[in-house]
C-alpha atoms as a PDB file:
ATOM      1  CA  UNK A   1      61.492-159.769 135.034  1.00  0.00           C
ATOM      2  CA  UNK A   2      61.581-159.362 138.614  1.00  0.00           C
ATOM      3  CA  UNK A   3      62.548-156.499 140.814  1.00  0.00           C
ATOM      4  CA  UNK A   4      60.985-153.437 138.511  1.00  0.00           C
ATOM      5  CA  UNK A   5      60.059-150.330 137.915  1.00  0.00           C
ATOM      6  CA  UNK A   6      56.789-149.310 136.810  1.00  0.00           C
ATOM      7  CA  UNK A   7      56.501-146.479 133.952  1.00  0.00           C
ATOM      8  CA  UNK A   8      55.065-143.621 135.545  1.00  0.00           C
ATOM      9  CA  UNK A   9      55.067-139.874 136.392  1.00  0.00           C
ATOM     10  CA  UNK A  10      52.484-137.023 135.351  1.00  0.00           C
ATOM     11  CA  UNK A  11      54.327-134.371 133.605  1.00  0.00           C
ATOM     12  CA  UNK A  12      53.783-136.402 130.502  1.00  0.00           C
ATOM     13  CA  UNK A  13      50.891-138.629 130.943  1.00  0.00           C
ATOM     14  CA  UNK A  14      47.660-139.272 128.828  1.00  0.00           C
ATOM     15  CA  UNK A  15      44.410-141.136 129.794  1.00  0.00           C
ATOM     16  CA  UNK A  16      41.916-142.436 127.570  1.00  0.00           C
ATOM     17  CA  UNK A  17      39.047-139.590 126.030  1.00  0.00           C
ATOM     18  CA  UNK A  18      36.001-140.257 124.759  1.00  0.00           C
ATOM     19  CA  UNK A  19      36.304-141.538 121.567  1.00  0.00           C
ATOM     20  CA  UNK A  20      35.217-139.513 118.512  1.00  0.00           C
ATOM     21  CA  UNK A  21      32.585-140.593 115.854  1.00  0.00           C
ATOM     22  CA  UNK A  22      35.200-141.342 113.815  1.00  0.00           C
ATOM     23  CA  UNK A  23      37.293-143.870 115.637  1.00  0.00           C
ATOM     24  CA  UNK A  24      33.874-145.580 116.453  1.00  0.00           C
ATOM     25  CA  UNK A  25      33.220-146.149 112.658  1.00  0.00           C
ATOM     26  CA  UNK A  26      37.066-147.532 112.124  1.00  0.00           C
ATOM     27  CA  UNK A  27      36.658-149.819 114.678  1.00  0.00           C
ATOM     28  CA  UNK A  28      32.556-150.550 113.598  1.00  0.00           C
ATOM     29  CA  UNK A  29      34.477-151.128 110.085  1.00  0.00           C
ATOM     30  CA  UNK A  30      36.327-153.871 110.744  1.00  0.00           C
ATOM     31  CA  UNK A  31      34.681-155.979 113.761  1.00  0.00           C
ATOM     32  CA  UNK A  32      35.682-159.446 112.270  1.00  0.00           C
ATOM     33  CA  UNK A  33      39.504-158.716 111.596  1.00  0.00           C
ATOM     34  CA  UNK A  34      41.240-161.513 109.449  1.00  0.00           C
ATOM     35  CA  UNK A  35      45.251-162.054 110.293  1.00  0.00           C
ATOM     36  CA  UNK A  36      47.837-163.455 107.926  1.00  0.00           C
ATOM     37  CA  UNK A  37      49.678-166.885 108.383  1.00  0.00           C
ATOM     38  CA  UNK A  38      53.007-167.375 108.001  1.00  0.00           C
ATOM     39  CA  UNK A  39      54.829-170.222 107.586  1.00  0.00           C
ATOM     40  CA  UNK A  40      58.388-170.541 109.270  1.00  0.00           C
ATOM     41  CA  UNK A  41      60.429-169.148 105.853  1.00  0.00           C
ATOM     42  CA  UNK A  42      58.235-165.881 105.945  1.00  0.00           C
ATOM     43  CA  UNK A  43      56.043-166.653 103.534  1.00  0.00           C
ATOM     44  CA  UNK A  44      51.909-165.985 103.275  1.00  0.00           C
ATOM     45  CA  UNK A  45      50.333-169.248 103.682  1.00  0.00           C
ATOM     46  CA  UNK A  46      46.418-168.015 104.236  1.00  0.00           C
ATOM     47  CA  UNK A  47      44.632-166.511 106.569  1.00  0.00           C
ATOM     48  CA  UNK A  48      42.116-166.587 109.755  1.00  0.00           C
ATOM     49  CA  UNK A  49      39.950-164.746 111.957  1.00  0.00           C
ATOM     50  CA  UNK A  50      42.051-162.832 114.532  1.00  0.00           C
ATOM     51  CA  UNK A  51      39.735-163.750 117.701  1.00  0.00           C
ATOM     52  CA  UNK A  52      40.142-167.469 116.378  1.00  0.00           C
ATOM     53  CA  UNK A  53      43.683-167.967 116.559  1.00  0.00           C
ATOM     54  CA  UNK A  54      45.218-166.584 120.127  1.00  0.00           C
ATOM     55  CA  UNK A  55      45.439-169.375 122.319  1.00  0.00           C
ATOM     56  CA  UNK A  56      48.015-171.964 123.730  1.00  0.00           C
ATOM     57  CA  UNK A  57      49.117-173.068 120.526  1.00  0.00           C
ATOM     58  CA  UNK A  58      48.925-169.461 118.133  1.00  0.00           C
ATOM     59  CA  UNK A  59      50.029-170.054 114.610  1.00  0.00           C
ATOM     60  CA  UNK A  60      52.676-167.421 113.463  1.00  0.00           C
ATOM     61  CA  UNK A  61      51.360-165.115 111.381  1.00  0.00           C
ATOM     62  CA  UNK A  62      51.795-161.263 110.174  1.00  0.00           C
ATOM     63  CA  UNK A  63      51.697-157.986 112.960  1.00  0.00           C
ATOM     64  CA  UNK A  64      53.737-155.000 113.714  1.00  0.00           C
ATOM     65  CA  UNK A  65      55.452-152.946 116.253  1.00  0.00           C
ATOM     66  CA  UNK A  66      55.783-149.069 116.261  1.00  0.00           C
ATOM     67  CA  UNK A  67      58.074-146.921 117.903  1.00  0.00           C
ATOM     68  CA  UNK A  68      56.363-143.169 117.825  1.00  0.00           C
ATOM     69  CA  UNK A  69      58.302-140.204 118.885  1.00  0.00           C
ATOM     70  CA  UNK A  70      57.696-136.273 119.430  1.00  0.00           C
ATOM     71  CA  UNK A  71      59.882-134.382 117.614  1.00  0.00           C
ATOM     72  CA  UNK A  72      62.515-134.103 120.070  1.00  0.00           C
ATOM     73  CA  UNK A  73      63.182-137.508 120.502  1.00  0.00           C
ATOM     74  CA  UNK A  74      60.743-138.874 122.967  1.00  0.00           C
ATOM     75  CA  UNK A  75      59.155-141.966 122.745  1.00  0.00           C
ATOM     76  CA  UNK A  76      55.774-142.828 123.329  1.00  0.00           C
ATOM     77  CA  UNK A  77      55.135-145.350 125.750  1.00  0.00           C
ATOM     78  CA  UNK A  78      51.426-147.005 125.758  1.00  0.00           C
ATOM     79  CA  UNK A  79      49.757-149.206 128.776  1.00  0.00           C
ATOM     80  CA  UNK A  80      47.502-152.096 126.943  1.00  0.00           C
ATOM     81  CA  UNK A  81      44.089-151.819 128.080  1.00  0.00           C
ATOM     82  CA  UNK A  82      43.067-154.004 130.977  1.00  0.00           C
ATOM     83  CA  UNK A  83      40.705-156.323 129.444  1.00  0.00           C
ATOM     84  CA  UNK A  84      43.097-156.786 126.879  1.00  0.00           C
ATOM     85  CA  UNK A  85      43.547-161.034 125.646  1.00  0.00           C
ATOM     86  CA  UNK A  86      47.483-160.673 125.528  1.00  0.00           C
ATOM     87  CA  UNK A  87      49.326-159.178 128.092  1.00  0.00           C
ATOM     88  CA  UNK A  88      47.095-156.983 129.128  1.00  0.00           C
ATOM     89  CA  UNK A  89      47.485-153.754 131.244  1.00  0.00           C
ATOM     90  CA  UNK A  90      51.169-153.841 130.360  1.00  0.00           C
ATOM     91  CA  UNK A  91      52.985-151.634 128.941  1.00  0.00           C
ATOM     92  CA  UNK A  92      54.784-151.911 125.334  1.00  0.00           C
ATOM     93  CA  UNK A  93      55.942-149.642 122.552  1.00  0.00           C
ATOM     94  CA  UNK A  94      53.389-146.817 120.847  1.00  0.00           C
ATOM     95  CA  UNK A  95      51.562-149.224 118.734  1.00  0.00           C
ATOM     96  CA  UNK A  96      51.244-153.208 117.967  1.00  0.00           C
ATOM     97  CA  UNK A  97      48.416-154.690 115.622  1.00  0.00           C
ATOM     98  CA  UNK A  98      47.809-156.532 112.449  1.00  0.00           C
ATOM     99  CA  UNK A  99      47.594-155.530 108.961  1.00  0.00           C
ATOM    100  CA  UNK A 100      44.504-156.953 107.023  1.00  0.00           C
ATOM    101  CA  UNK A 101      44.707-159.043 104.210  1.00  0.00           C
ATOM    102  CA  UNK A 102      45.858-157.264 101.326  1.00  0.00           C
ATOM    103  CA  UNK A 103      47.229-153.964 103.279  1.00  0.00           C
ATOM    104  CA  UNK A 104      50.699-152.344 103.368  1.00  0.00           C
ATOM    105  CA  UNK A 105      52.208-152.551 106.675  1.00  0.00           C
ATOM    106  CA  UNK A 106      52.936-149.214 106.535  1.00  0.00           C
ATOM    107  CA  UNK A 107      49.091-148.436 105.475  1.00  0.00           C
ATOM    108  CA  UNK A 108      48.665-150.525 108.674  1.00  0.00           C
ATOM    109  CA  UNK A 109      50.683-148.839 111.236  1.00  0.00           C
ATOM    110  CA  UNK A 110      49.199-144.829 110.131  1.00  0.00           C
ATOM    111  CA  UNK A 111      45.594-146.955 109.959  1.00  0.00           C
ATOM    112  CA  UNK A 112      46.084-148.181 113.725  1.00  0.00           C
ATOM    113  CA  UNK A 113      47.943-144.916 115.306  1.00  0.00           C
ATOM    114  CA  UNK A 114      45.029-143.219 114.050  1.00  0.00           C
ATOM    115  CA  UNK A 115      42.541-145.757 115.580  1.00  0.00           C
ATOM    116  CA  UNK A 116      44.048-145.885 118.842  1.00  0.00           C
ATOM    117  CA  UNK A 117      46.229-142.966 119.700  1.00  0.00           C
ATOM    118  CA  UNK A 118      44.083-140.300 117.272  1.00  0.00           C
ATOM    119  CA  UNK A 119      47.586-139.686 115.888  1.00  0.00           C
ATOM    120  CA  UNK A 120      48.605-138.955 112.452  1.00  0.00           C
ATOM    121  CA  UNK A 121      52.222-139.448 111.848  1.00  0.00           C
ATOM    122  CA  UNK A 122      54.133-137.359 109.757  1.00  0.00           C
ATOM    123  CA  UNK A 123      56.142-140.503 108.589  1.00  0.00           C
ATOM    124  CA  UNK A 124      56.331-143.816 109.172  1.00  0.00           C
ATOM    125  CA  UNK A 125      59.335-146.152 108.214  1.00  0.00           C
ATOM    126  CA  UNK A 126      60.956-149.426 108.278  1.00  0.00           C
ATOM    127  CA  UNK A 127      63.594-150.313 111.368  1.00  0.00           C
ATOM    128  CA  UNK A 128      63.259-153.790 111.694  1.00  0.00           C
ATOM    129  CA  UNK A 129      62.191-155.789 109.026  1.00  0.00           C
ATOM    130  CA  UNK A 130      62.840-159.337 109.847  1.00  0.00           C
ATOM    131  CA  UNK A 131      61.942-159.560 113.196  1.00  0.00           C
ATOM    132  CA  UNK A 132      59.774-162.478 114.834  1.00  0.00           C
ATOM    133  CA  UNK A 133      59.313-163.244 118.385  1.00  0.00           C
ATOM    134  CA  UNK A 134      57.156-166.399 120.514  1.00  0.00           C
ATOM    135  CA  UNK A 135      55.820-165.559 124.012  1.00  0.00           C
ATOM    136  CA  UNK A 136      53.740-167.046 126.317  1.00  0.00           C
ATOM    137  CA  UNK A 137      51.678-165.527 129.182  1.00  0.00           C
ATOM    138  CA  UNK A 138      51.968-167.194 132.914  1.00  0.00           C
ATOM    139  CA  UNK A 139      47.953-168.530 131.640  1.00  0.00           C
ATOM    140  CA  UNK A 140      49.538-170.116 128.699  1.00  0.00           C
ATOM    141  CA  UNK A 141      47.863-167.673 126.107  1.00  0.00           C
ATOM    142  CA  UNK A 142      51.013-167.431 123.367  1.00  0.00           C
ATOM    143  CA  UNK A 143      51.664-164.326 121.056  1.00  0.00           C
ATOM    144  CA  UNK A 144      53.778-165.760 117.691  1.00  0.00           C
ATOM    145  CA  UNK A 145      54.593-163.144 115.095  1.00  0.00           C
ATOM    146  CA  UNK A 146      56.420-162.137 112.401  1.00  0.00           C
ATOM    147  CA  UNK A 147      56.462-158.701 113.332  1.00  0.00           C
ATOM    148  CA  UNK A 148      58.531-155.817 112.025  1.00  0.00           C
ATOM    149  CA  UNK A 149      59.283-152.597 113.661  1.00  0.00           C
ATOM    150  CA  UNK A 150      58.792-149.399 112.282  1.00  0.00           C
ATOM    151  CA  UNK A 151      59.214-146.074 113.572  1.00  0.00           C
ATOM    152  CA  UNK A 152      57.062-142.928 112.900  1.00  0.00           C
ATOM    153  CA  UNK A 153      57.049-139.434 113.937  1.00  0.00           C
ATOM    154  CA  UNK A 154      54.482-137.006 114.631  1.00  0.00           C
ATOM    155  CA  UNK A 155      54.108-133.532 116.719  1.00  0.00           C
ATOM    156  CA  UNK A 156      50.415-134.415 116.710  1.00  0.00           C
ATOM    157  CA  UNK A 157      48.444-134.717 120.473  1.00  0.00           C
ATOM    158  CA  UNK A 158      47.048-137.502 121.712  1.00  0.00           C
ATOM    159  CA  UNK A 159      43.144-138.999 122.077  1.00  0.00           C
ATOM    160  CA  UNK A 160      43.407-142.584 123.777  1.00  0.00           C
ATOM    161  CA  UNK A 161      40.967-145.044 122.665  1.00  0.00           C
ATOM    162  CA  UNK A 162      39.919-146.673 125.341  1.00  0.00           C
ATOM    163  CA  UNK A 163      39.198-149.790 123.901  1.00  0.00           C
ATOM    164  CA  UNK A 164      42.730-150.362 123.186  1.00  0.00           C
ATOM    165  CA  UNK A 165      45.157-148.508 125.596  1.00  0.00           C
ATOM    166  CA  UNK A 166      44.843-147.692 129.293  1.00  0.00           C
ATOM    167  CA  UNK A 167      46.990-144.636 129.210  1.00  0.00           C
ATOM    168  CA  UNK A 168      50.448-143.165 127.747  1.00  0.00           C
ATOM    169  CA  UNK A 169      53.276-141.642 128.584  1.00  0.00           C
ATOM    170  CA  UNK A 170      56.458-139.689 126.828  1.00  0.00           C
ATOM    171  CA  UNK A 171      59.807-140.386 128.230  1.00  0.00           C
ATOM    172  CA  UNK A 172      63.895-139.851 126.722  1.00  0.00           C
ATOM    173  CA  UNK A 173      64.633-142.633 124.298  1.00  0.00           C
ATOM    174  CA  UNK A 174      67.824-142.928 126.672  1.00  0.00           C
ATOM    175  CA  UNK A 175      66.378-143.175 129.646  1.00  0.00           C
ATOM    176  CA  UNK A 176      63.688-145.701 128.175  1.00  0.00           C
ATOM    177  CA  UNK A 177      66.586-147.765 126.848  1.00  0.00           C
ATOM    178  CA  UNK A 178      68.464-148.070 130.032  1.00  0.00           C
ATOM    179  CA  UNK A 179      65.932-149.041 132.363  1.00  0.00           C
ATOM    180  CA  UNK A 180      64.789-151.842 129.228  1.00  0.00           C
ATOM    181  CA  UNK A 181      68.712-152.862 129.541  1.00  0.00           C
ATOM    182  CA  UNK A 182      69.570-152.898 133.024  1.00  0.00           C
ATOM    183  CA  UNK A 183      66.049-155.087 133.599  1.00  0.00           C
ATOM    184  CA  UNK A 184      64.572-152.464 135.714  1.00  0.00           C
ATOM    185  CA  UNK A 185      61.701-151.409 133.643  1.00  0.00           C
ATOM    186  CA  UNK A 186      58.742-153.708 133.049  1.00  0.00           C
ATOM    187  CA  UNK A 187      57.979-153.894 129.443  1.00  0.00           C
ATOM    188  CA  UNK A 188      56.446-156.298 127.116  1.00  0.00           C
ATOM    189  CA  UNK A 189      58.146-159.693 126.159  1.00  0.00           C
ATOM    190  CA  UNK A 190      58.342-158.381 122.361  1.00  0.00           C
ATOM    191  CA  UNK A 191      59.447-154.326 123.624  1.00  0.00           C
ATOM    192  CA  UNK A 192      61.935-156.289 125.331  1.00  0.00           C
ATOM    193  CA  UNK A 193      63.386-158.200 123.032  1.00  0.00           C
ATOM    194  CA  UNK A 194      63.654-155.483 120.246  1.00  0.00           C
ATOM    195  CA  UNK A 195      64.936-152.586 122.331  1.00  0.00           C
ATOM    196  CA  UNK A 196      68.567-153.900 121.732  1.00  0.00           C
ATOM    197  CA  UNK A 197      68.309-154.237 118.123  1.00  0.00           C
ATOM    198  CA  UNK A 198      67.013-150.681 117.762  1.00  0.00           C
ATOM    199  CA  UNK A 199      69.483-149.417 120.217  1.00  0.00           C
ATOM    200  CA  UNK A 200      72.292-150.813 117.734  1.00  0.00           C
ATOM    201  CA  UNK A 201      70.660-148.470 115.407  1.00  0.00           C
ATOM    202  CA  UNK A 202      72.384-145.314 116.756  1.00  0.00           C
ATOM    203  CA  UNK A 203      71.938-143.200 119.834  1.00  0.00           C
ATOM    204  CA  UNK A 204      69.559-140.377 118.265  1.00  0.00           C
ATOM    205  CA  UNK A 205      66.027-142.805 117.106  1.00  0.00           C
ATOM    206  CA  UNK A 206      65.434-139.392 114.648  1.00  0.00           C
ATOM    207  CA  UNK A 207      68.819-140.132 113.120  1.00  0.00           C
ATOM    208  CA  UNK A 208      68.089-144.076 112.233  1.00  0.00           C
ATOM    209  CA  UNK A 209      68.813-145.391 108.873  1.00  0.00           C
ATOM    210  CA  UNK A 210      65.211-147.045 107.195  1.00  0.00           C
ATOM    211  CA  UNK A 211      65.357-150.465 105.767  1.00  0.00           C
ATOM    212  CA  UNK A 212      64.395-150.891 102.415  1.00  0.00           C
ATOM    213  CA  UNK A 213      61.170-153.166 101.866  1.00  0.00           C
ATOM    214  CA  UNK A 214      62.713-155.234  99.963  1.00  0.00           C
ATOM    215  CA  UNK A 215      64.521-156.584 103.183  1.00  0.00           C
ATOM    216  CA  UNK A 216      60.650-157.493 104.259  1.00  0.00           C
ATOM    217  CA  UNK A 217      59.916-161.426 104.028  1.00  0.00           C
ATOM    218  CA  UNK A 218      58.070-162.276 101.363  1.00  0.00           C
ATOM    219  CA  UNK A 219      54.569-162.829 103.827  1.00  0.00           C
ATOM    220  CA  UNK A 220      54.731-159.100 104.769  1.00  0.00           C
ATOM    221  CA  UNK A 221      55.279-157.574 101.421  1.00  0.00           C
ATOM    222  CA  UNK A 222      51.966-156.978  99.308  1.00  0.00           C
ATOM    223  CA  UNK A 223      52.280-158.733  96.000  1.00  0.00           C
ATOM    224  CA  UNK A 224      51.125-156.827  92.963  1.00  0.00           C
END
């Protein structure tokens, strides 16, 4: 995008706090994170080291997008953290990430809200369940994922990890969706690109109708 408008103001804002014992054993826990590949029909074709694979020529394979919001509608806006590989100091939806091999996606999104955003959400459901998307950074670093969108809720409050987000901010799902629209707000390539297909959803994001998982490829459904 060009001419744009950074997300901003106070009355809503969060910075990063220290981080509690317990976010520093999640992210102890898992320090050599393993990604799912996926081939182009959606299905699970193996896996690799998530450090390994982000470079000019990513593989698709298996991730997430979350759309949190407050009980009255707001969403929650998040600022990548600086030294971020992908697009970083940006700002995007609530939450993006990977689930490990073997884990629910929904088990994935409450795993990483919790991890980065000390949130625990009160629900977390399916929007978008086919969704993919391929971008590529001015460096030619490229994202490729299939990467479904959920939503969640929560009334919870906030602790930042700093490790993954720079700071945070609340703001109307309206007034989010208009500046996404009209071009004016400067947003992630894969915010950007689902923004309309959630908007089709229905004015009120409380209101939304969840997919079922069956409507999930078969590489992002766990197969018992």
């Amino acid at each position: 995008m060009h001419d744009h408008t950074e997300v901003g103001g106070k009355r809503h804002e969060a910075r990063p706090s220290p981080e509690s014992p317990q976010k520093r054993t999640l992210r102890d826990a898992t320090p050599h994170e393993y990604v799912v590949l996926i081939d182009e029909a959606g299905n699970a074709v193996g896996t690799a080291p998530k450090l390994s694979i982000h470079g000019t020529n990513t593989p698709l394979h298996l991730a997430f997008s979350s759309y949190v919001f407050d009980r009255e509608g707001r969403l929650l806006l998040t600022r990548r953290a600086s030294h971020k590989l992908t697009w970083p100091g940006v700002w995007t939806n609530s939450c993006c990430g990977h689930p490990l091999p073997g884990e629910r996606l929904e088990q994935a999104v409450a795993r990483r809200l919790r991890f980065e955003l000390g949130l625990t959400a009160e629900r977390v459901e399916l929007m978008l369940p086919r969704f993919s998307y391929r971008a590529v950074m001015p460096n030619g670093v490229v994202e490729h994922e299939l990467c479904p969108v959920y939503r969640a809720v929560t009334s919870g409050r906030l602790t930042l990890n700093p490790d993954e987000v720079d700071e945070a901010h609340w703001m109307p799902w309206q007034e989010f969706t208009k500046g996404v629209l009209s071009g004016l707000l400067a947003i992630s390539p894969w915010c950007r690109d689902q923004v309309p297909l959630l908007s089709s959803l229905g004015v009120d994001p409380l209101a939304w109708e969840p997919a079922a998982e069956s409507e999930l490829p078969s590489g992002a459904r766990v197969h018992t």
